[in-house]
Protein backbone atom coordinates (compact mmCIF):
# COMPACT_ATOMS: atom_id res chain seq x y z
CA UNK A 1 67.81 34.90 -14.09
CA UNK A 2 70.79 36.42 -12.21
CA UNK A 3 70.44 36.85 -7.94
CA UNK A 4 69.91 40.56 -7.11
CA UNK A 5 73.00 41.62 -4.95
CA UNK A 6 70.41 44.06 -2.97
CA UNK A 7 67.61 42.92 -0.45
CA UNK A 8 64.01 43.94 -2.10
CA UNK A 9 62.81 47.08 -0.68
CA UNK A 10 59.58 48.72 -0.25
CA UNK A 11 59.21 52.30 -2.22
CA UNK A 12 58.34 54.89 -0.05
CA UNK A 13 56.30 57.77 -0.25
CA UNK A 14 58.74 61.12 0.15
CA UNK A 15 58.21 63.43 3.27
CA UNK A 16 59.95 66.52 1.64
CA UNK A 17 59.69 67.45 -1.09
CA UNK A 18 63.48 68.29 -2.55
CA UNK A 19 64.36 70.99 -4.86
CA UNK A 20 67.33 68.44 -6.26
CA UNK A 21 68.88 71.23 -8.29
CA UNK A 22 69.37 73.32 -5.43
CA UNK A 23 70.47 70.10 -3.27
CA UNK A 24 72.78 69.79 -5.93
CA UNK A 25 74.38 73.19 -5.89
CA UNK A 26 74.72 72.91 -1.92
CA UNK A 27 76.44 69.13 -1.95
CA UNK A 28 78.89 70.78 -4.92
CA UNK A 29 79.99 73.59 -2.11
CA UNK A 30 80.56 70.94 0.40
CA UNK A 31 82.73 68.97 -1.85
CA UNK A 32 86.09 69.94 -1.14
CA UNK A 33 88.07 69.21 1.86
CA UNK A 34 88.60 73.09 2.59
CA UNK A 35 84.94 74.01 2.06
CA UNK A 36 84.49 72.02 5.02
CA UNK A 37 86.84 72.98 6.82
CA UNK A 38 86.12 76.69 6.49
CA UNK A 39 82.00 75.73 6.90
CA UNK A 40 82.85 73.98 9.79
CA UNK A 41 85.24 77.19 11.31
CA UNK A 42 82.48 79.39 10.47
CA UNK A 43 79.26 77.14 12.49
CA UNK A 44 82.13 76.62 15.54
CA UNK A 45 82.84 80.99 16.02
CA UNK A 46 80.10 82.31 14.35
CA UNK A 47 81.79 84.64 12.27
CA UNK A 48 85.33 85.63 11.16
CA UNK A 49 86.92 87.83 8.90
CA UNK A 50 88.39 87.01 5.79
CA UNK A 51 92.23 87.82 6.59
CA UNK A 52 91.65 85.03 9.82
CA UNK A 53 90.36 82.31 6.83
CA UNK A 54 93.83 81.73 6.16
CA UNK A 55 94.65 80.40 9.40
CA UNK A 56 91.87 77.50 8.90
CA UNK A 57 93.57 76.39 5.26
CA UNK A 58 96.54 77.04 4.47
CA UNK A 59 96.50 77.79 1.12
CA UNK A 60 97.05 81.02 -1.27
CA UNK A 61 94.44 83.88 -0.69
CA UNK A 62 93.57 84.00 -4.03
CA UNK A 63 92.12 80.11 -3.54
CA UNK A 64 90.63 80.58 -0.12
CA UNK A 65 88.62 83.70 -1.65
CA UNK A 66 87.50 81.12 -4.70
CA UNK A 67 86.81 78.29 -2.14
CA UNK A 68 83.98 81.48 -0.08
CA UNK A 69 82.87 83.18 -3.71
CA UNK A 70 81.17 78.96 -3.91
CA UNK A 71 79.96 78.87 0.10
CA UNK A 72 78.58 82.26 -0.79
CA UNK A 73 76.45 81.08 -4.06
CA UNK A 74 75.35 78.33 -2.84
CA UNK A 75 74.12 80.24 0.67
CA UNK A 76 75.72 78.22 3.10
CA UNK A 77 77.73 81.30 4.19
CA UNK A 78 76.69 85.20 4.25
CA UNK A 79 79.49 88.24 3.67
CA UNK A 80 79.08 91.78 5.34
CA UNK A 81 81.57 94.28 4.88
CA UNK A 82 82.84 97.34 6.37
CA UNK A 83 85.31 99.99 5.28
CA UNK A 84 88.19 97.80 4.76
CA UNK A 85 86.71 94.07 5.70
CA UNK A 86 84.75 91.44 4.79
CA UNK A 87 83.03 89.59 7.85
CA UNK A 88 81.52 85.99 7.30
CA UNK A 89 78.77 83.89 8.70
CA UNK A 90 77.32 80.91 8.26
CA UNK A 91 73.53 81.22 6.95
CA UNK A 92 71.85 79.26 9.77
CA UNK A 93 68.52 78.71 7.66
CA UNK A 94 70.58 77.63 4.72
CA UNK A 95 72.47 75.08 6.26
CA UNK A 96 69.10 73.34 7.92
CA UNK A 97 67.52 73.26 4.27
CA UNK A 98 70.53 71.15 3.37
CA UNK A 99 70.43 68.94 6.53
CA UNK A 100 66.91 68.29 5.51
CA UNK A 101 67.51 67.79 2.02
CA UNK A 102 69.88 65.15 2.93
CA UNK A 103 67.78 63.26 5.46
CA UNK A 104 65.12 63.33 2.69
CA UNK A 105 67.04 61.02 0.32
């Protein structure tokens, strides 16, 4: 009988309940280094127009729009637009269903 490399542990009964489909989607968003970064802009100033993006990562348009089209479907960030620009924000009530989702595991 081999030694278990991990201390036994007592199961324990869950305290929210966790959609883990939809957990998954959100951690996939989060799971790039400019994701973040742009998440992180967005929570700090509220919102921010998409021209101003590019002075959080410095990469190509093109990617930074590809990097918000996956904030966006996963709901961690909200678009508005008006005549000629798109204004972002970071859905609030989004982002707290992931920080419980992740405190649930």
């Amino acid at each position: 009988m081999s030694k278990s490399c991990c201390p036994p542990t007592t199961p324990r009964t869950p305290t929210v309940e966790i959609d883990v489909d939809d957990l998954a989607r959100m951690c996939k968003a989060i799971a790039h280094p400019a994701r973040i970064r742009l998440l992180r802009h967005l929570i700090d100033y509220g919102d921010c127009y998409f021209g101003s993006l590019a002075d959080v990562v410095p990469l190509a348009p093109s990617t930074i729009s590809n990097h918000v089209s996956i904030l966006q479907e996963a709901g961690l960030i909200e678009g508005s637009s008006d005549a000629q620009r798109v204004c972002y924000c970071v859905n609030r009530e989004r982002l707290e269903q992931l920080k419980l989702a992740v405190g649930a595991l």
